[in-house]
Protein backbone atom coordinates (compact mmCIF):
# COMPACT_ATOMS: atom_id res chain seq x y z
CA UNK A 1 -8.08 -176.33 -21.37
CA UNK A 2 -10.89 -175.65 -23.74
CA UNK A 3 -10.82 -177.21 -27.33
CA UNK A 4 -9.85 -173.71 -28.71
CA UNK A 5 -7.17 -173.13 -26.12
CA UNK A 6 -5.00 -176.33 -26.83
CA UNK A 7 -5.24 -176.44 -30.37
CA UNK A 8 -3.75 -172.25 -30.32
CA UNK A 9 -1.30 -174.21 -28.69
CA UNK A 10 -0.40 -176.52 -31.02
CA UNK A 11 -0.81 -174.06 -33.75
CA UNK A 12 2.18 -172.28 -32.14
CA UNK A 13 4.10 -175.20 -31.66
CA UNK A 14 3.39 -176.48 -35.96
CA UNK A 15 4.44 -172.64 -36.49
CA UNK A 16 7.71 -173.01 -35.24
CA UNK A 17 7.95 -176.20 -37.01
CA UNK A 18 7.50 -175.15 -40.17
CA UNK A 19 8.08 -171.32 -40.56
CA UNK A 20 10.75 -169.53 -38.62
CA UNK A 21 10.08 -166.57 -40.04
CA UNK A 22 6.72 -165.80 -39.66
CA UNK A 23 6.80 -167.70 -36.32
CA UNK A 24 8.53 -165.06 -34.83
CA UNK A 25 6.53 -162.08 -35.49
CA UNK A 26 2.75 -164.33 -35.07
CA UNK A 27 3.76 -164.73 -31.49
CA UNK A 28 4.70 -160.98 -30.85
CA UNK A 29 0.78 -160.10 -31.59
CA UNK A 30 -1.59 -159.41 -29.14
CA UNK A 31 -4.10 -162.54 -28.54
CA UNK A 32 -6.72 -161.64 -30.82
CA UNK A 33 -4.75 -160.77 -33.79
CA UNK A 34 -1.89 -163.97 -32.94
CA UNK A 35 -4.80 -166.44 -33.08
CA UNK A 36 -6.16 -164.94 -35.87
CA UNK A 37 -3.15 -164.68 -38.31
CA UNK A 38 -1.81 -168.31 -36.48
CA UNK A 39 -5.01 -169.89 -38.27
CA UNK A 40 -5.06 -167.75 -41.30
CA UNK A 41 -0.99 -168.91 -41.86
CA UNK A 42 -1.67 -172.79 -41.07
CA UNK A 43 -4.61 -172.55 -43.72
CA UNK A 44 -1.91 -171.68 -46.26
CA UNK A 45 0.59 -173.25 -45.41
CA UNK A 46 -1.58 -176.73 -45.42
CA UNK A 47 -2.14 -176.69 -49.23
CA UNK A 48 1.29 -175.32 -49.90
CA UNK A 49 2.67 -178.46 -49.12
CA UNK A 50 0.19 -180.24 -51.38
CA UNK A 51 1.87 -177.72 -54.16
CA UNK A 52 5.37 -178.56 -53.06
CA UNK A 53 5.13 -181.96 -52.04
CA UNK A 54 7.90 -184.39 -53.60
CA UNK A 55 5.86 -187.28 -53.41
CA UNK A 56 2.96 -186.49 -55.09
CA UNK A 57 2.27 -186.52 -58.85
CA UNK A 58 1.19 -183.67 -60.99
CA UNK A 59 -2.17 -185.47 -61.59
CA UNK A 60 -2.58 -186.16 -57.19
CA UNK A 61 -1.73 -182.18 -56.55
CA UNK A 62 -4.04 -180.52 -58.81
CA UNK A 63 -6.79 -183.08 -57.43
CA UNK A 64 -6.00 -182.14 -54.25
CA UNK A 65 -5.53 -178.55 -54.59
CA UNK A 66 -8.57 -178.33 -56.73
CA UNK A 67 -11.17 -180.08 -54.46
CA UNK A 68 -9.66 -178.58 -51.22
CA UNK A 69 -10.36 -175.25 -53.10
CA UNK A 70 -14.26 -176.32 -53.67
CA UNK A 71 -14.33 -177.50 -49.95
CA UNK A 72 -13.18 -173.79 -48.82
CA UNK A 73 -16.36 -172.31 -50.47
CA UNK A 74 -18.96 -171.82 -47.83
CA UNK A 75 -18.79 -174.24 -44.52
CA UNK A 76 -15.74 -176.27 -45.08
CA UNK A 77 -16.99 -179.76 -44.45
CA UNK A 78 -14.18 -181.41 -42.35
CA UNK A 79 -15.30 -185.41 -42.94
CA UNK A 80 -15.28 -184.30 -46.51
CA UNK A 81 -11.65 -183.29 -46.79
CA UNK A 82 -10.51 -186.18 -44.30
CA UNK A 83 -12.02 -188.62 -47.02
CA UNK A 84 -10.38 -186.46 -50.18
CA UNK A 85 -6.50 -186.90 -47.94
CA UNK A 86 -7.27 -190.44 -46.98
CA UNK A 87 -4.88 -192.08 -50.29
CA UNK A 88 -2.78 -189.47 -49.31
CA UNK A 89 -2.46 -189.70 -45.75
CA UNK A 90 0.67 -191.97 -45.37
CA UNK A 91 2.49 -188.88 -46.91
CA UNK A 92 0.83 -185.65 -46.13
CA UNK A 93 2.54 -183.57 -43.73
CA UNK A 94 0.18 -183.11 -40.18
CA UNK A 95 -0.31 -179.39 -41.21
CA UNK A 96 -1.80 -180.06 -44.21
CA UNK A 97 -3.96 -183.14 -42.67
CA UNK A 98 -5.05 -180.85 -39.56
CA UNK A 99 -6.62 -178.29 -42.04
CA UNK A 100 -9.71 -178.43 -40.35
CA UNK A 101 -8.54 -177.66 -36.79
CA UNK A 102 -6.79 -174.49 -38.04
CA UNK A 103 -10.29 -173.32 -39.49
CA UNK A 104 -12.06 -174.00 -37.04
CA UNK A 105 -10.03 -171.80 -33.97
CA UNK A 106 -10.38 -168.95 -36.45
CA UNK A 107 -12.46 -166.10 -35.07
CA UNK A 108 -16.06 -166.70 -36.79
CA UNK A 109 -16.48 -163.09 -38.00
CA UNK A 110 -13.31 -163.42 -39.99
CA UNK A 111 -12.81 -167.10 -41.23
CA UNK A 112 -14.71 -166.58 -44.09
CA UNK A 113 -12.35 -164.25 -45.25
CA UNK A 114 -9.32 -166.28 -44.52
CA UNK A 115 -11.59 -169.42 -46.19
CA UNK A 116 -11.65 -166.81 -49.50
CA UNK A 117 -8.30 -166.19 -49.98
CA UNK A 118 -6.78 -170.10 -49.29
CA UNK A 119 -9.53 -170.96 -51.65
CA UNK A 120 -7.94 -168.96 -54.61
CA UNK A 121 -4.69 -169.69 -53.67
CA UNK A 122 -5.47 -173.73 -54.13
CA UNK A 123 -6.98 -173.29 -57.07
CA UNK A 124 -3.86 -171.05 -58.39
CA UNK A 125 -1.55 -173.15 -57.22
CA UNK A 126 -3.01 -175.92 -59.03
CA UNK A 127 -3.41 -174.33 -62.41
CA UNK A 128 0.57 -173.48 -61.75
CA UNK A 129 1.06 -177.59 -61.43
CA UNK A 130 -0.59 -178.29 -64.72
CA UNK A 131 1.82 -175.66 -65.84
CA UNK A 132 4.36 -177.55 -64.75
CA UNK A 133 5.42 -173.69 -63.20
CA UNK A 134 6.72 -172.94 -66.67
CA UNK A 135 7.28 -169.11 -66.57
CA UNK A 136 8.15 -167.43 -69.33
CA UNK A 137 7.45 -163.87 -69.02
CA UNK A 138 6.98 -161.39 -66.36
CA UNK A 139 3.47 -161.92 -66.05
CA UNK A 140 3.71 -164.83 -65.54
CA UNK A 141 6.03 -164.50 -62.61
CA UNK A 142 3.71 -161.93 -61.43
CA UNK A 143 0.81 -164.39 -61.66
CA UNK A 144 2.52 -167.00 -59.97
CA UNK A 145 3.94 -165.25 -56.94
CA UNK A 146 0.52 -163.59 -57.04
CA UNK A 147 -1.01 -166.84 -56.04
CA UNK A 148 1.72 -168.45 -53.98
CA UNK A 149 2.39 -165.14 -51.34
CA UNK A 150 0.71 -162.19 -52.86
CA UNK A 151 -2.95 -163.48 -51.76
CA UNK A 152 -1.20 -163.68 -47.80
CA UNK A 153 -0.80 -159.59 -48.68
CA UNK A 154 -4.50 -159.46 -48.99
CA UNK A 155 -5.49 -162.18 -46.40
CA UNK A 156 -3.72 -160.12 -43.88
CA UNK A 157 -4.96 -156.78 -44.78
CA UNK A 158 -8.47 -158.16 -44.45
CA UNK A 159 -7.52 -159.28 -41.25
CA UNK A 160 -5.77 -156.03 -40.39
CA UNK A 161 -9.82 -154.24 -41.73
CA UNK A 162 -11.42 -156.89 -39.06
CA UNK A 163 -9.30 -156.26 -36.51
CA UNK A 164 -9.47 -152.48 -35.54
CA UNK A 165 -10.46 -150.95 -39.46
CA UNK A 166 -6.87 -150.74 -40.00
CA UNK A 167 -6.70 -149.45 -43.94
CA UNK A 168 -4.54 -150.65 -46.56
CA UNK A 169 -3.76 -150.68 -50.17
CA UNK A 170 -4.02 -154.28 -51.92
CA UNK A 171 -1.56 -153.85 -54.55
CA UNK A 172 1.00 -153.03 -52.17
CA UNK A 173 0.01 -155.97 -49.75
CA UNK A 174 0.22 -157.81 -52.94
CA UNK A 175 3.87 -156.24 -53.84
CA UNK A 176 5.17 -157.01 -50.21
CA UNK A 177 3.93 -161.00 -50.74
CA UNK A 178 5.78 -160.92 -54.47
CA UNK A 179 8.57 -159.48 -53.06
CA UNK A 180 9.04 -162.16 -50.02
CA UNK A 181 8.39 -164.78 -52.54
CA UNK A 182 11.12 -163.36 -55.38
CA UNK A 183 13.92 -163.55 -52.16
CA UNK A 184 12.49 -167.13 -51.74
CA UNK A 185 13.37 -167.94 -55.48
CA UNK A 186 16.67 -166.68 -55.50
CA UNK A 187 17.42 -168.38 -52.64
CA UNK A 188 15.80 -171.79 -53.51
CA UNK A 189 17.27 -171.13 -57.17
CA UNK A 190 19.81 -174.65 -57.04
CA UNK A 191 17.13 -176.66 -55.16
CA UNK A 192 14.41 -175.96 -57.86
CA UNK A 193 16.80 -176.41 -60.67
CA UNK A 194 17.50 -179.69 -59.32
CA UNK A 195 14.04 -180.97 -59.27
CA UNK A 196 13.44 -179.56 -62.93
CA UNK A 197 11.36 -176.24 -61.90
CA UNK A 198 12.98 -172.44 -62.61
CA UNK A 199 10.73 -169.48 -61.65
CA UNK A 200 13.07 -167.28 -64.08
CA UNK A 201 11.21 -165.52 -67.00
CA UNK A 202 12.71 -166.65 -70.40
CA UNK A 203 16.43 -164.57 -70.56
CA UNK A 204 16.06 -162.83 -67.51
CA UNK A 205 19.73 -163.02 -65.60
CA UNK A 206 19.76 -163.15 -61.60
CA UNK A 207 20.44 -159.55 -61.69
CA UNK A 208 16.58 -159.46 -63.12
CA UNK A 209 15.66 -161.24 -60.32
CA UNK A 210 17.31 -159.52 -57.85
CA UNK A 211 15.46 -155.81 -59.30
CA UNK A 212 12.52 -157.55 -59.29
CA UNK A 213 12.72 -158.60 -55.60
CA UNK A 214 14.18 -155.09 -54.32
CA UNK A 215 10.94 -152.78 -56.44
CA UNK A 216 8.36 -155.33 -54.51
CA UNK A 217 10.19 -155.20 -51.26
CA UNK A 218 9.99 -151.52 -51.65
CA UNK A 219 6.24 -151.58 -52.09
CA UNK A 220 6.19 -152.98 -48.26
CA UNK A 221 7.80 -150.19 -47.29
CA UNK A 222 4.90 -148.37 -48.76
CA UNK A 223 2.54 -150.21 -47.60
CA UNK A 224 3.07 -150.00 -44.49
CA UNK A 225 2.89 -146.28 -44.13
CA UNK A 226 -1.10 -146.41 -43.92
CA UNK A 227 -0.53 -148.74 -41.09
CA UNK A 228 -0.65 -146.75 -37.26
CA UNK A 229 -1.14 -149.80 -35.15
CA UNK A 230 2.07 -150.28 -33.62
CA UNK A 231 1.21 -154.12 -33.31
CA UNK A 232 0.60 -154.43 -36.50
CA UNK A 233 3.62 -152.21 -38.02
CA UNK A 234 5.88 -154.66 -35.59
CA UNK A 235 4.45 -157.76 -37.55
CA UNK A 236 5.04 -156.15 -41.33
CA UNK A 237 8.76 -155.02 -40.22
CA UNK A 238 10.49 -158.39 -38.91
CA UNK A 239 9.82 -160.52 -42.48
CA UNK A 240 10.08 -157.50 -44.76
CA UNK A 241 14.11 -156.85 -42.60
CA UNK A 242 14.80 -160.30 -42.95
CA UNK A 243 13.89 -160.66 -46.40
CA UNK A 244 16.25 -157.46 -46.96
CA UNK A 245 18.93 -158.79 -45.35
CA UNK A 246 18.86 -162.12 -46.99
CA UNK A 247 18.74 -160.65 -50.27
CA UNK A 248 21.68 -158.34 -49.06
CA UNK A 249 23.55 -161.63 -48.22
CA UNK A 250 22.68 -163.60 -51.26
CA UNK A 251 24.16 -161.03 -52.91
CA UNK A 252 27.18 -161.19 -51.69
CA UNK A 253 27.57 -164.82 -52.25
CA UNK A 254 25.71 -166.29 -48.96
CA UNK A 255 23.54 -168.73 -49.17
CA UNK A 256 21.15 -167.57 -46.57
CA UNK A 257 21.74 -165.63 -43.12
CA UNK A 258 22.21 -167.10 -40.22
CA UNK A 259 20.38 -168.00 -36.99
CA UNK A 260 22.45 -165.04 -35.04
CA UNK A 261 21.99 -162.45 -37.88
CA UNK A 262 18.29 -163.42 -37.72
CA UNK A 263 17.98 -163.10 -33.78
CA UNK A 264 20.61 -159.83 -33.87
CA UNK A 265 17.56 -158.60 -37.07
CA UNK A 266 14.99 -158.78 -34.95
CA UNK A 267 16.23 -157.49 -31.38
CA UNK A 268 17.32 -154.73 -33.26
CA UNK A 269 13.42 -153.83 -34.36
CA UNK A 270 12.26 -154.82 -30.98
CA UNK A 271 14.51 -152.23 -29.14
CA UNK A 272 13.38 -149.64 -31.96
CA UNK A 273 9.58 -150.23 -31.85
């Protein structure tokens, strides 16, 4: 098994490990595209833990954050970022310390784009730390979730461009990432508040939230209209359903759906696709 071969592999495998969700639909692609968005989503998901990391101190995250961010411009030097983890390494979750092997399976006629985008979410994420996350209006929220899930909207449609010239619009991309992400607040919303973070604009009720999720959620809907590749359509429909049906069950008093409604969520597309 060549180098590229076994770690696709273990992307898979750190998929399943730490995202469900968007394991599912990565490994219903076809080859090309599963590689590509497998890399694209370990990229991400590598500094997100820096952002969300319990451990680490304000000061530690935006160092992080903001250096791995210069390292993404141009060739990402891999020695380079193994020596800016190395104080860190005791603690740092093995996605975030195998950054470098999830660039470097990327397809070469894409990764710069996937490079872009996890460069300006680092940096975003770690002006967001300084902030302490302290939202107090809408724009803010929008700014925030803009960083944290609406720049996978645009990652992806840049992939989709690459891949077969596959057309999209970026504010909607952008709208189905916010809307993922608002679903994710609500249902994080006792967690965060115990750890002294609240992604709720100043006197907005969960009701607020809640219309706020649904009008991005219905964005996805629109954005995937322009979208003909039946591949591709299958990958947009199984997180935008189960974010719908977890917002359906959080409001109705749930605290998330289960592993049965999840599995019964997506057979249902599958049969229907």
């Amino acid at each position: 098994m060549n180098d590229v071969a076994r770690l696709e592999k273990e992307a898979m495998h750190m998929l399943k490990e730490t995202s469900r969700t968007f394991y599912i639909p990565i490994k219903l692609l076809k080859p090309t595209l599963r590689k590509t968005v497998a890399s694209a989503y370990l990229c991400m998901r590598a500094i997100d833990e820096i952002e969300d990391h319990e451990q680490l101190d304000s000061n530690s995250k935006q160092l992080l954050l903001r250096s791995t961010s210069e390292l993404l411009k141009g060739d990402f030097n891999k020695e380079a970022y193994k020596q800016l983890i190395k104080p860190y390494e005791a603690i740092l979750p093995e996605v975030t310390k195998r950054l470098g092997d999830w660039i470097y399976f990327c397809p070469k006629d894409i990764v710069d784009k996937v490079l872009e985008s996890t460069s300006i979410m680092a940096r975003g994420m770690a002006d967001w730390v300084e902030k302490n996350w302290n939202i107090k209006t809408k724009e803010d929220l929008d700014d925030y979730t803009y960083y944290v899930a609406g720049l996978v909207g645009v990652m992806l449609s840049d992939i989709w461009r690459w891949y077969d010239n596959t057309e999209t619009n970026k504010d909607l991309a952008i709208g189905y990432g916010r809307g993922l992400q608002a679903v994710n607040v609500l249902r994080n919303v006792d967690e965060d508040r115990e750890r002294g973070v609240q992604f709720f604009p100043d006197n907005w009720t969960r009701e607020d939230m809640f219309e706020y999720a649904s009008a991005n959620l219905a964005k996805a809907d629109e954005y995937m209209k322009s979208i003909k590749t039946k591949n591709i359509i299958l990958f947009c429909k199984i997180p935008l359903a189960l974010a719908n049906r977890t917002l359906h069950a959080l409001k109705m008093g749930k605290e998330k759906i289960s592993r049965q409604e999840v599995e019964a969520t997506v057979d249902d597309i599958l049969k229907n696709s």
